[in-house]
PDB file of N, CA and C in Angstrom:
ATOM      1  N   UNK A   1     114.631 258.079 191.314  1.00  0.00           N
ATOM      2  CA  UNK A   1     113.464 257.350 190.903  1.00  0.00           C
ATOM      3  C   UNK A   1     112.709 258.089 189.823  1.00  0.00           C
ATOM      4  N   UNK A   2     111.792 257.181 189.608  1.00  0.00           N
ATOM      5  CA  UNK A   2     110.841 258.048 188.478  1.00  0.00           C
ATOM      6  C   UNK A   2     109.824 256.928 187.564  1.00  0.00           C
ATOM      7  N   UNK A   3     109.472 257.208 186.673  1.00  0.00           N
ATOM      8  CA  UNK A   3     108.925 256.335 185.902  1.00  0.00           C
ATOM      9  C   UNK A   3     109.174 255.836 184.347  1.00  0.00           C
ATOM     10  N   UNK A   4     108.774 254.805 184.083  1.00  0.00           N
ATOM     11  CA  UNK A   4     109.362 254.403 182.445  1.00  0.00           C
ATOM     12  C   UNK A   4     107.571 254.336 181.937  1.00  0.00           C
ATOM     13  N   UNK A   5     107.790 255.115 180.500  1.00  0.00           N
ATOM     14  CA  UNK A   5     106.959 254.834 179.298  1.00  0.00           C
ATOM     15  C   UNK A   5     107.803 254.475 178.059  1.00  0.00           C
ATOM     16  N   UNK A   6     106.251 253.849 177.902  1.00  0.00           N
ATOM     17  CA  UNK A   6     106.389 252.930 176.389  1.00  0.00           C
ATOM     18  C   UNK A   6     105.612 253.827 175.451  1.00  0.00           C
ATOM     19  N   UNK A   7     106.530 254.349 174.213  1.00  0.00           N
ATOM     20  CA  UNK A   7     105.597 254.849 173.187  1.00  0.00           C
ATOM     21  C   UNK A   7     105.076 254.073 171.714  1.00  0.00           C
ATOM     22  N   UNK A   8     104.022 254.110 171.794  1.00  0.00           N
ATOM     23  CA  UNK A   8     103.832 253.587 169.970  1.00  0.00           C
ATOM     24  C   UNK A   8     103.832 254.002 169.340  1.00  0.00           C
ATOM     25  N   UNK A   9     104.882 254.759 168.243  1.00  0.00           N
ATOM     26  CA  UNK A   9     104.816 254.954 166.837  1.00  0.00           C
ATOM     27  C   UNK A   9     103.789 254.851 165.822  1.00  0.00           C
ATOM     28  N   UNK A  10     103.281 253.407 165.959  1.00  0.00           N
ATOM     29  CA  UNK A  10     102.354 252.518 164.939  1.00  0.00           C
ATOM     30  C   UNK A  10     101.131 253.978 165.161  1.00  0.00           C
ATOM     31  N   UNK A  11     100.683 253.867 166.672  1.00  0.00           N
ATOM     32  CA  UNK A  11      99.845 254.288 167.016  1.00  0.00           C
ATOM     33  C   UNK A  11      99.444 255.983 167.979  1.00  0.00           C
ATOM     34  N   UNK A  12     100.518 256.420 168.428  1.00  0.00           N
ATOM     35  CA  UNK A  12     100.634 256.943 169.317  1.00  0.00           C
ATOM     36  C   UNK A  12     100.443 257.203 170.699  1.00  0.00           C
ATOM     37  N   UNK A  13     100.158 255.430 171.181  1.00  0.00           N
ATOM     38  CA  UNK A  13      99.801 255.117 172.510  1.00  0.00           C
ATOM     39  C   UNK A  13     100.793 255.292 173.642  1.00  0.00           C
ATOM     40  N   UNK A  14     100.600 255.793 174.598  1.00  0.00           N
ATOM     41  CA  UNK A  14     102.033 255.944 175.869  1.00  0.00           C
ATOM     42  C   UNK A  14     101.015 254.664 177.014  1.00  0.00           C
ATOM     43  N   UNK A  15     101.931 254.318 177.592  1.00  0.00           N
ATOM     44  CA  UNK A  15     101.915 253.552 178.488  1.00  0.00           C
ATOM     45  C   UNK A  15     102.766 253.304 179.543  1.00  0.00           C
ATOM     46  N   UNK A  16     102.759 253.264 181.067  1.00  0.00           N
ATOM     47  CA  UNK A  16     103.336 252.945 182.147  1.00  0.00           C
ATOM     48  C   UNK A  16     103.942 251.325 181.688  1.00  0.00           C
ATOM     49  N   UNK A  17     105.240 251.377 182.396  1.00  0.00           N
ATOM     50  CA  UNK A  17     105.649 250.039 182.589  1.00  0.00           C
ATOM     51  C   UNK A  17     106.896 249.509 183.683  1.00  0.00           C
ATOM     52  N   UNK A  18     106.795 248.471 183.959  1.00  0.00           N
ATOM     53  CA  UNK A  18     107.801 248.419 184.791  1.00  0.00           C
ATOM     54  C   UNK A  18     109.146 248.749 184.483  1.00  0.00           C
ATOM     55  N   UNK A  19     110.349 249.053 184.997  1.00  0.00           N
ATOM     56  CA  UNK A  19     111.246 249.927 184.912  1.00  0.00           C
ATOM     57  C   UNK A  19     112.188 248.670 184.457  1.00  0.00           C
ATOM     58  N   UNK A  20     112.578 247.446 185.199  1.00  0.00           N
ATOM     59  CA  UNK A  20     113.777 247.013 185.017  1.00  0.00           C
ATOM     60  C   UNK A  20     112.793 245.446 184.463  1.00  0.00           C
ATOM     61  N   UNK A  21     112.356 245.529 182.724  1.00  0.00           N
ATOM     62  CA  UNK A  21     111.577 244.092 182.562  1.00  0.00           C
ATOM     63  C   UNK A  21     111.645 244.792 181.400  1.00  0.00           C
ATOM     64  N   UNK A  22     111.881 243.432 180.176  1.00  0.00           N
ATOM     65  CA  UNK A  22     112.088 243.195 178.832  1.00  0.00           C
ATOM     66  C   UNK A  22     110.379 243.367 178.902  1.00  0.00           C
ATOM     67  N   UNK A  23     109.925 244.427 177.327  1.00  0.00           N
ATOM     68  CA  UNK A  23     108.977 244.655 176.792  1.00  0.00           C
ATOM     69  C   UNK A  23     108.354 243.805 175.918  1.00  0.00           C
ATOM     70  N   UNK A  24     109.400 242.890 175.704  1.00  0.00           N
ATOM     71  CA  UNK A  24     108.928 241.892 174.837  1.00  0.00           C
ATOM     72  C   UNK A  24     108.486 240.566 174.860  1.00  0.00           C
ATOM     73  N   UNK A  25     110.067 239.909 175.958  1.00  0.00           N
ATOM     74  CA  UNK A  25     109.303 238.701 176.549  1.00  0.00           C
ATOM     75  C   UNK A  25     109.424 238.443 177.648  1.00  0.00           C
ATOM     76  N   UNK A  26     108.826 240.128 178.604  1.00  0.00           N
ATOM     77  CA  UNK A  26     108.471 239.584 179.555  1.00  0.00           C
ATOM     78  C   UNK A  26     109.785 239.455 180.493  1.00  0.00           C
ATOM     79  N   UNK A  27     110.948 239.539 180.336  1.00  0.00           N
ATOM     80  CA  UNK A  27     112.195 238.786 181.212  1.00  0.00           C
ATOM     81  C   UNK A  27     112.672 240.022 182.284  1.00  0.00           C
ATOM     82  N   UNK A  28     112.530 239.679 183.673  1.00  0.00           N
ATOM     83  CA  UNK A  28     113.225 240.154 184.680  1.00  0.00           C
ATOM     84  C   UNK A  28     114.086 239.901 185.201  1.00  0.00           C
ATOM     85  N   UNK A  29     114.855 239.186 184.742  1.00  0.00           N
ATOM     86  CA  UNK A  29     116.133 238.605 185.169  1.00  0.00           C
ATOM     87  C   UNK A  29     117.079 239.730 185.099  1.00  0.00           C
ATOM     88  N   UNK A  30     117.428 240.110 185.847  1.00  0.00           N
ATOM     89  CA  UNK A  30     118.693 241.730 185.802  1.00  0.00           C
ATOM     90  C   UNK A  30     120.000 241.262 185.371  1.00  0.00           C
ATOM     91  N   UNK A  31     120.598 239.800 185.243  1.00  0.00           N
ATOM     92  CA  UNK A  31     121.540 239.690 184.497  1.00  0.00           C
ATOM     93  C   UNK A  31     121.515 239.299 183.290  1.00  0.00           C
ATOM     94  N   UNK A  32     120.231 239.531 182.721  1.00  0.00           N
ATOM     95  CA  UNK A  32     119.904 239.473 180.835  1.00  0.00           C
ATOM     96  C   UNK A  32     119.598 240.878 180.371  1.00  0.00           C
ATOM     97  N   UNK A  33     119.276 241.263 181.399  1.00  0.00           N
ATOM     98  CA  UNK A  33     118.822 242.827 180.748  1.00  0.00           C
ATOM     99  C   UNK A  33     120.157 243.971 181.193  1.00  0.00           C
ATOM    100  N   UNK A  34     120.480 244.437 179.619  1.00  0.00           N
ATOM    101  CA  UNK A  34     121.344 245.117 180.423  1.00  0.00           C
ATOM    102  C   UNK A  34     120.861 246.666 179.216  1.00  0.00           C
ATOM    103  N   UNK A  35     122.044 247.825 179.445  1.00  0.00           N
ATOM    104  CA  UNK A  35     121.699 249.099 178.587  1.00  0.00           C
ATOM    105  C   UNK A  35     123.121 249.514 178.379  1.00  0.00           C
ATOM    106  N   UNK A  36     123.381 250.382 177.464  1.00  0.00           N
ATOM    107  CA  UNK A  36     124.442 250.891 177.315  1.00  0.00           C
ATOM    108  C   UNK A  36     123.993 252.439 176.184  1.00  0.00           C
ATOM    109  N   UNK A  37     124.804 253.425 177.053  1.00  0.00           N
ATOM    110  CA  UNK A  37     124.537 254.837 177.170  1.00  0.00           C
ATOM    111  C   UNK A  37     126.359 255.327 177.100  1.00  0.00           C
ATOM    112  N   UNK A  38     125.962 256.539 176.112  1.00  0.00           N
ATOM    113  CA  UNK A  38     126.974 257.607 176.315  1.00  0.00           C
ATOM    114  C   UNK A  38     126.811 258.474 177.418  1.00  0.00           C
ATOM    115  N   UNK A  39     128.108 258.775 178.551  1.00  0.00           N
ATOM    116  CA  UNK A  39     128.001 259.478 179.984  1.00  0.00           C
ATOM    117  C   UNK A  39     126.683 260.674 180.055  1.00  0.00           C
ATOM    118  N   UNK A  40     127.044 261.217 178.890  1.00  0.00           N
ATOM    119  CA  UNK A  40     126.515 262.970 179.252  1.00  0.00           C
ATOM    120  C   UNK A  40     124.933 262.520 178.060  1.00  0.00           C
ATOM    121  N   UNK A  41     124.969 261.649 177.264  1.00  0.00           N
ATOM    122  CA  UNK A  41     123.900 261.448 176.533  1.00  0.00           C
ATOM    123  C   UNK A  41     122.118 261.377 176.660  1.00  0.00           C
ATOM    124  N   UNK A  42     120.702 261.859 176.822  1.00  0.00           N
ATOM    125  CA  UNK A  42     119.768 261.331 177.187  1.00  0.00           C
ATOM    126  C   UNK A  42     119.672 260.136 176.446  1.00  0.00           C
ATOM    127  N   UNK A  43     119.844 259.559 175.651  1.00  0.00           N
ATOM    128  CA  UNK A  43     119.449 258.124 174.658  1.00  0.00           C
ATOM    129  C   UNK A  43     120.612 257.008 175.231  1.00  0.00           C
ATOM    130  N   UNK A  44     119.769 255.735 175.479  1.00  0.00           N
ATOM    131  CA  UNK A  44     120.292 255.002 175.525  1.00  0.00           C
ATOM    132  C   UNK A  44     119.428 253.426 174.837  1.00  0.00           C
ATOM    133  N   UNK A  45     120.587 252.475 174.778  1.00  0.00           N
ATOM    134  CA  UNK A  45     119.630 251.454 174.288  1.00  0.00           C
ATOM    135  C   UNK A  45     119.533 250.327 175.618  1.00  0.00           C
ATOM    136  N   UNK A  46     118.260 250.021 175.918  1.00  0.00           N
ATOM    137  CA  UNK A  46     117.979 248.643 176.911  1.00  0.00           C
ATOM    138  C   UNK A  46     118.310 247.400 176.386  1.00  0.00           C
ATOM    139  N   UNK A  47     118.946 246.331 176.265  1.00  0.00           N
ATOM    140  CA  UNK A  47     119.255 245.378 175.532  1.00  0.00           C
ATOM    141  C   UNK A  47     118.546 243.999 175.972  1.00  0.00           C
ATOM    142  N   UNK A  48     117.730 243.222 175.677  1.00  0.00           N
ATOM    143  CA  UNK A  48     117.910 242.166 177.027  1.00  0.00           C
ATOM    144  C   UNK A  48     118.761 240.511 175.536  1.00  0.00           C
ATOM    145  N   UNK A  49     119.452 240.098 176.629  1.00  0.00           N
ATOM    146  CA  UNK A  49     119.898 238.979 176.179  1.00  0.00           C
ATOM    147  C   UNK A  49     119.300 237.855 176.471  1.00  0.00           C
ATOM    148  N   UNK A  50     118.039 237.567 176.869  1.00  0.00           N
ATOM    149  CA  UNK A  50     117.287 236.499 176.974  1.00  0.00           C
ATOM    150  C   UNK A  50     116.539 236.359 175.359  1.00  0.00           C
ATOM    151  N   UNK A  51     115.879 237.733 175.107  1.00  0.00           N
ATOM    152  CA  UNK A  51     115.119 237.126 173.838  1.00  0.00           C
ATOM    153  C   UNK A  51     115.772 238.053 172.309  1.00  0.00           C
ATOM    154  N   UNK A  52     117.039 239.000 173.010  1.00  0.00           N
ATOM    155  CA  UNK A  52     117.980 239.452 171.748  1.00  0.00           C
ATOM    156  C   UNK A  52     116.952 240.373 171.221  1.00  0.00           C
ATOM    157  N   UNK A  53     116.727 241.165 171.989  1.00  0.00           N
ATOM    158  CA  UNK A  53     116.006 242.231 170.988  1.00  0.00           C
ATOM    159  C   UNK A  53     116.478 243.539 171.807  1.00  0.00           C
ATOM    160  N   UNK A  54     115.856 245.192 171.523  1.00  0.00           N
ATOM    161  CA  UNK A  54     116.548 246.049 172.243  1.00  0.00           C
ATOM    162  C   UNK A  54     115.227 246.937 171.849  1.00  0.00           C
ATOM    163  N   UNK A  55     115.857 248.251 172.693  1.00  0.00           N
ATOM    164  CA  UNK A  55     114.521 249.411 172.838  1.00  0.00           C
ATOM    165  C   UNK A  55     115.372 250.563 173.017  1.00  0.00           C
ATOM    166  N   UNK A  56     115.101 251.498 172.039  1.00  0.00           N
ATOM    167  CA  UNK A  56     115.782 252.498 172.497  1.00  0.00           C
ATOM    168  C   UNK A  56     115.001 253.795 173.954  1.00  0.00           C
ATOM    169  N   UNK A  57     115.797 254.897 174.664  1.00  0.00           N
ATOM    170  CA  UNK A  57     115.245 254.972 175.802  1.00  0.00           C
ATOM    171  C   UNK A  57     115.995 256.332 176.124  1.00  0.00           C
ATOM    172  N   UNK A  58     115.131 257.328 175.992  1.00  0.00           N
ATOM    173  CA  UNK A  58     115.518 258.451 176.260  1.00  0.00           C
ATOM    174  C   UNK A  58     114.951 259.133 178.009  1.00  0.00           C
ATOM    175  N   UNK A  59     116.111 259.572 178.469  1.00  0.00           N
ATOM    176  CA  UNK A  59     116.208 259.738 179.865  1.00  0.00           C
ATOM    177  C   UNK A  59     115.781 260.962 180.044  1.00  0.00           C
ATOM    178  N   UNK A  60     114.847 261.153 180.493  1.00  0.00           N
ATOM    179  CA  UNK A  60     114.399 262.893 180.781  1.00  0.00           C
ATOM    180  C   UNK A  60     114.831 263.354 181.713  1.00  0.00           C
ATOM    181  N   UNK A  61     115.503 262.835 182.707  1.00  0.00           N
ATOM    182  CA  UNK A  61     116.336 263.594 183.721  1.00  0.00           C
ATOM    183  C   UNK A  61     117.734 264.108 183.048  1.00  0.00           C
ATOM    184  N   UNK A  62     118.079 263.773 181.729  1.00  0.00           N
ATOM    185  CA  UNK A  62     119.777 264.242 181.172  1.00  0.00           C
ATOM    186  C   UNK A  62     119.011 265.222 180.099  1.00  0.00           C
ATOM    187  N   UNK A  63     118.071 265.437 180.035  1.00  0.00           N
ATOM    188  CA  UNK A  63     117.399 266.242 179.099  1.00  0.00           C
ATOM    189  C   UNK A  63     117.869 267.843 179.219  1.00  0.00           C
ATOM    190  N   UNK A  64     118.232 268.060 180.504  1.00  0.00           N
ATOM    191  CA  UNK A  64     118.431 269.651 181.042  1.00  0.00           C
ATOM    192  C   UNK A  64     116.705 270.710 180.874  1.00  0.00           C
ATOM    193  N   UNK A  65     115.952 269.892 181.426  1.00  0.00           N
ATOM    194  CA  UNK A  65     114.499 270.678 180.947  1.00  0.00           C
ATOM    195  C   UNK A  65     113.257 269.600 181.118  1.00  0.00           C
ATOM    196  N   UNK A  66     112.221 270.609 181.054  1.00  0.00           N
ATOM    197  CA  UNK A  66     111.083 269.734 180.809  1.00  0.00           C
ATOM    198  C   UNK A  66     110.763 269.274 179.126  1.00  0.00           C
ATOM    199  N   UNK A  67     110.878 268.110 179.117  1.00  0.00           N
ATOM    200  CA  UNK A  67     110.593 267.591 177.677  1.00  0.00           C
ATOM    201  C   UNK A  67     109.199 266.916 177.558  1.00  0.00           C
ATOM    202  N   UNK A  68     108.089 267.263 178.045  1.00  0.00           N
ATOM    203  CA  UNK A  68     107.230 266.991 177.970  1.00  0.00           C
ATOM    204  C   UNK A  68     106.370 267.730 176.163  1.00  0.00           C
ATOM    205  N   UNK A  69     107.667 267.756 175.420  1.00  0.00           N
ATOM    206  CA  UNK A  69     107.698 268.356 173.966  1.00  0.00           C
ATOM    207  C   UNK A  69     108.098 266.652 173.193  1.00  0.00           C
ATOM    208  N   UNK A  70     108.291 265.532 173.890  1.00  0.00           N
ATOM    209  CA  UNK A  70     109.170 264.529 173.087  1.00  0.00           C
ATOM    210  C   UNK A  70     108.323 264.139 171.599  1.00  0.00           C
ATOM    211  N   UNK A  71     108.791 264.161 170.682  1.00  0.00           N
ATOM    212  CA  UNK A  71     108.723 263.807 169.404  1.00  0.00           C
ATOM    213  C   UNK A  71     108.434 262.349 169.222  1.00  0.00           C
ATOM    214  N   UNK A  72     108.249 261.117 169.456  1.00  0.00           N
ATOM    215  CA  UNK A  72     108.712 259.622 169.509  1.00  0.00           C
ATOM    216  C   UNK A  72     109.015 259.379 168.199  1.00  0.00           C
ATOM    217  N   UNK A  73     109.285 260.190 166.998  1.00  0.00           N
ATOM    218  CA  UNK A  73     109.913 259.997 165.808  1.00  0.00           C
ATOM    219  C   UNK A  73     110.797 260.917 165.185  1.00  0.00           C
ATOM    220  N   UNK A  74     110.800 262.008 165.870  1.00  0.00           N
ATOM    221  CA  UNK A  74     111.810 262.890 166.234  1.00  0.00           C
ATOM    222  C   UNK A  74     113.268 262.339 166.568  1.00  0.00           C
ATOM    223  N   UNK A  75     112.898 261.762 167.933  1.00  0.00           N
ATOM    224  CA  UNK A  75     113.931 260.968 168.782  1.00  0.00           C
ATOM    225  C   UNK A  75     114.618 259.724 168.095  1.00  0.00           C
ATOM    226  N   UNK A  76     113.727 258.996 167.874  1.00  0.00           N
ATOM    227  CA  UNK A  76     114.227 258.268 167.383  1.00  0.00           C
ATOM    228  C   UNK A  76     114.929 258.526 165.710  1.00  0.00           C
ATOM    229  N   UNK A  77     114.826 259.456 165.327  1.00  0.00           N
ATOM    230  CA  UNK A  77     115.958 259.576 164.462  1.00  0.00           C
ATOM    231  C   UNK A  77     116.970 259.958 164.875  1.00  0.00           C
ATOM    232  N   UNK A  78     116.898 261.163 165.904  1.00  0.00           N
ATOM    233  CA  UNK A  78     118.402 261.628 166.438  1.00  0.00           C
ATOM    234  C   UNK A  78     119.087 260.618 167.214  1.00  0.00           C
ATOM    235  N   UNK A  79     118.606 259.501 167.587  1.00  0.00           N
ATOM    236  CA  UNK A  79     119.247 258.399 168.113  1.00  0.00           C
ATOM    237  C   UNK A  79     119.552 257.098 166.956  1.00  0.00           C
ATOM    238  N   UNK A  80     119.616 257.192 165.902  1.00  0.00           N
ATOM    239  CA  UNK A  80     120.087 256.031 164.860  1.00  0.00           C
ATOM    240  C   UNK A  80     121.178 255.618 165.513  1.00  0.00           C
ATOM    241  N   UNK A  81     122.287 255.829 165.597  1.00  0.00           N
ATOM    242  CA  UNK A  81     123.554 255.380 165.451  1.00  0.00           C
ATOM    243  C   UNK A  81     123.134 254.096 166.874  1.00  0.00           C
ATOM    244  N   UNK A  82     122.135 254.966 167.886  1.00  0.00           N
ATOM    245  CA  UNK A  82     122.244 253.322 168.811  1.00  0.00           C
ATOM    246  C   UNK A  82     121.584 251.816 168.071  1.00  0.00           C
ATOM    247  N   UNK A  83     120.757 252.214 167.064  1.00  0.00           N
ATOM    248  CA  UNK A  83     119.787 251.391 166.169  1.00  0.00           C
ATOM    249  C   UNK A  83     121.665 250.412 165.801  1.00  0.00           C
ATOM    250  N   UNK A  84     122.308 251.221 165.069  1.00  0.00           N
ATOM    251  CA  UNK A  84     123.842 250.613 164.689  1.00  0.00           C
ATOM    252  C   UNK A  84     124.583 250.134 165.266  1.00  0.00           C
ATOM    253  N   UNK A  85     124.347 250.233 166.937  1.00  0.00           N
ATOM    254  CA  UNK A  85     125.540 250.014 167.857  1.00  0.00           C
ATOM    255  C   UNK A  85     125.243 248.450 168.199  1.00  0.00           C
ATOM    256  N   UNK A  86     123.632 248.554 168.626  1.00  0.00           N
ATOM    257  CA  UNK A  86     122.670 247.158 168.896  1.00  0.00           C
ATOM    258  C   UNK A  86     122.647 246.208 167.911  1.00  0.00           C
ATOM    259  N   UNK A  87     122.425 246.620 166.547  1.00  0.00           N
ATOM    260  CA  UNK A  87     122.158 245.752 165.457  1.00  0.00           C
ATOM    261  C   UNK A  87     123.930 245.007 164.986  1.00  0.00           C
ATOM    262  N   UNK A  88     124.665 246.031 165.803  1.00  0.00           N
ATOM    263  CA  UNK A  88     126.391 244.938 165.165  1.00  0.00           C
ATOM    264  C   UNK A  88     126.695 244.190 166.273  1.00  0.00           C
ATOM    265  N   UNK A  89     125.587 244.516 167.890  1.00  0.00           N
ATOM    266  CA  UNK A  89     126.015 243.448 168.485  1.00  0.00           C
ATOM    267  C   UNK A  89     125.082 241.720 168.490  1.00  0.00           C
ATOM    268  N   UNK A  90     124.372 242.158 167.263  1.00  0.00           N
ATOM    269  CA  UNK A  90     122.911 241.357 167.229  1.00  0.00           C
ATOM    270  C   UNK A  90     122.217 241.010 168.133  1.00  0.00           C
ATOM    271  N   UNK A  91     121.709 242.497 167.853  1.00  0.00           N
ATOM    272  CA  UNK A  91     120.545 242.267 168.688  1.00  0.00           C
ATOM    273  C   UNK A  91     118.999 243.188 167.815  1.00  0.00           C
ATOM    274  N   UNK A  92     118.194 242.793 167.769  1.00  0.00           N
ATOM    275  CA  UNK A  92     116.945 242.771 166.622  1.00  0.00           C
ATOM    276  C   UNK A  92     116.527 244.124 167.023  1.00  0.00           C
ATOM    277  N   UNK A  93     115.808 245.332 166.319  1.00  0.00           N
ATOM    278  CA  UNK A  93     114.649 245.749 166.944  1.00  0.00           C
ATOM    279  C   UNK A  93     113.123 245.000 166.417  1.00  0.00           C
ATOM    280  N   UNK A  94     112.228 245.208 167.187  1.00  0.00           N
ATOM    281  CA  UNK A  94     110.979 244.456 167.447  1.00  0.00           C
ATOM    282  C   UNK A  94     110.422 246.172 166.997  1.00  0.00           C
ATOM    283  N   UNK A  95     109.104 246.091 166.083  1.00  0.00           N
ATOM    284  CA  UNK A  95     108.080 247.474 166.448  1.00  0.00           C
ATOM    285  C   UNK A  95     107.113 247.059 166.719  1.00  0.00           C
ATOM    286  N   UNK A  96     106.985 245.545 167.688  1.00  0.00           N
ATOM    287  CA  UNK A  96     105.751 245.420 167.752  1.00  0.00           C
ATOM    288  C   UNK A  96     105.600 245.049 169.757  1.00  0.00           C
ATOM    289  N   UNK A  97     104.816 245.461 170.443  1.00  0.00           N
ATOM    290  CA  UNK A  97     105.293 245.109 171.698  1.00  0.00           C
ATOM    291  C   UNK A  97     103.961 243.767 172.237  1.00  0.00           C
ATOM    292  N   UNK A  98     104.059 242.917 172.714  1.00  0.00           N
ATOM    293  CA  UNK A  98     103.218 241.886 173.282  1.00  0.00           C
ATOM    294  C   UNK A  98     102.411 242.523 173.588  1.00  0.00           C
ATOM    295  N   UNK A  99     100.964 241.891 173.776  1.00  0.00           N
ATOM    296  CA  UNK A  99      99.534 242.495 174.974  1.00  0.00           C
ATOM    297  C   UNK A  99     100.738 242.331 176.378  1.00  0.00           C
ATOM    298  N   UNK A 100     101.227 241.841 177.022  1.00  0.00           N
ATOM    299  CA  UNK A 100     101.686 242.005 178.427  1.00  0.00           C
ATOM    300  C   UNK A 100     102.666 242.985 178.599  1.00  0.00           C
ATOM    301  N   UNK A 101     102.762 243.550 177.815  1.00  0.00           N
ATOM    302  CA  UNK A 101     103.659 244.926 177.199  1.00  0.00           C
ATOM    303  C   UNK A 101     102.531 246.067 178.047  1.00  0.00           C
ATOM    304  N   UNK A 102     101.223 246.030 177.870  1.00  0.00           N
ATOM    305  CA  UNK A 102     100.204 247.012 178.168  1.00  0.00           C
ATOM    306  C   UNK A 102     100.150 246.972 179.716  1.00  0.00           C
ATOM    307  N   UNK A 103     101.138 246.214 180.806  1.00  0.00           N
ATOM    308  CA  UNK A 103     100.567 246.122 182.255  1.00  0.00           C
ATOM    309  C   UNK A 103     101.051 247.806 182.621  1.00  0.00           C
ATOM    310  N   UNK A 104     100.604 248.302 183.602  1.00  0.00           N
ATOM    311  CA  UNK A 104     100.513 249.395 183.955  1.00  0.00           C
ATOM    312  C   UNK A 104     101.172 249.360 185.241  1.00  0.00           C
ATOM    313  N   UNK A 105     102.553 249.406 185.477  1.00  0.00           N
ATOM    314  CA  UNK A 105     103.896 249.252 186.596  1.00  0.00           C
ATOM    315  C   UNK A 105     104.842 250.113 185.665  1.00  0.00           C
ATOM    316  N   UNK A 106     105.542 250.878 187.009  1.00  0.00           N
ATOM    317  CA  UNK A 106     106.535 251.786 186.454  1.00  0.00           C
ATOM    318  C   UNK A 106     107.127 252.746 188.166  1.00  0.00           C
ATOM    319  N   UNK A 107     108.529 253.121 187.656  1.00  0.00           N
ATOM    320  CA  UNK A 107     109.470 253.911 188.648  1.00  0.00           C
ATOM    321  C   UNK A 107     110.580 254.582 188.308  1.00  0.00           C
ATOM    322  N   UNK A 108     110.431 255.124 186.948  1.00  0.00           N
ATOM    323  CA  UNK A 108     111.029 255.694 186.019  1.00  0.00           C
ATOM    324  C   UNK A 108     110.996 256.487 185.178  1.00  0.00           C
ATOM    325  N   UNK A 109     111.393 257.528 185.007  1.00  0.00           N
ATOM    326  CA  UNK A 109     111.134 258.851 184.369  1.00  0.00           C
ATOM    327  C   UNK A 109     112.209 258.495 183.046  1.00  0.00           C
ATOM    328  N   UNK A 110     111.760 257.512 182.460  1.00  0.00           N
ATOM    329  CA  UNK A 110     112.436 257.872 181.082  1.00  0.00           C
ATOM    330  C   UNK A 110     111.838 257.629 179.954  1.00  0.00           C
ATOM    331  N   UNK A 111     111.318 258.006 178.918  1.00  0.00           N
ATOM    332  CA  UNK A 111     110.693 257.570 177.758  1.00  0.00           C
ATOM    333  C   UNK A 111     111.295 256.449 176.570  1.00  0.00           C
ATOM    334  N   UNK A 112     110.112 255.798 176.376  1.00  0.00           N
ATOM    335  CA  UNK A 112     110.878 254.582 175.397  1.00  0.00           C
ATOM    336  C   UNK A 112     110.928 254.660 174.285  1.00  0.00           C
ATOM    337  N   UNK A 113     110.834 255.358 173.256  1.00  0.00           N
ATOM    338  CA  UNK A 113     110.931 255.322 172.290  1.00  0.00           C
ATOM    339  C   UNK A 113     110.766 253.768 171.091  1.00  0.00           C
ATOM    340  N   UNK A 114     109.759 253.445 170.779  1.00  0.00           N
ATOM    341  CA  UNK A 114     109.853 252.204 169.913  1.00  0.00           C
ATOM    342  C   UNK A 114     109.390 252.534 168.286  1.00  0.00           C
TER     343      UNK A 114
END
């Protein structure tokens, strides 16, 4: 277990959120949302196929350490190639997250990187 945050770039806001729910629209359906990760990798991308967009999502438990050092533009450069993996299966990135993006639910220790 653990918890999931949402970071803003735009802004540098962190935020709690629920763990297994599209940031964008909202969708909990567990057979639209799916992720795909390299085994030994912390970065992965969340995908959901309801509204085709994705989030990238760095796992602080594969970190080997406390990363309470995370960069959110750091990271997300050393993670491009998932930006490439998502975008040839079309699927969009979004940099903008809904107001219902801001609810405060979470059980996940991994950072989101947007």
């Amino acid at each position: 277990g653990g918890r999931r945050l949402l970071y803003c770039q735009l802004c540098g806001s962190a935020w709690r959120y629920m763990r297994v729910k599209c940031p964008f629209c909202c969708s909990e359906d567990q057979k639209k949302l799916k992720f795909k990760a390299e085994e030994k990798s912390p970065y992965r991308i969340d995908l959901c196929e309801q509204c085709g967009r994705y989030i990238k999502t760095i796992d602080e438990r594969r970190t080997g350490g406390d990363r309470g050092d995370i960069i959110p533009t750091a990271e997300d450069l050393a993670s491009f190639y998932l930006d490439i993996v998502a975008e040839n299966e079309g699927y969009v990135r979004s940099w903008f997250f809904p107001p219902a993006a801001n609810e405060p639910h979470a059980r996940e220790e991994t950072t989101t990187v947007q």
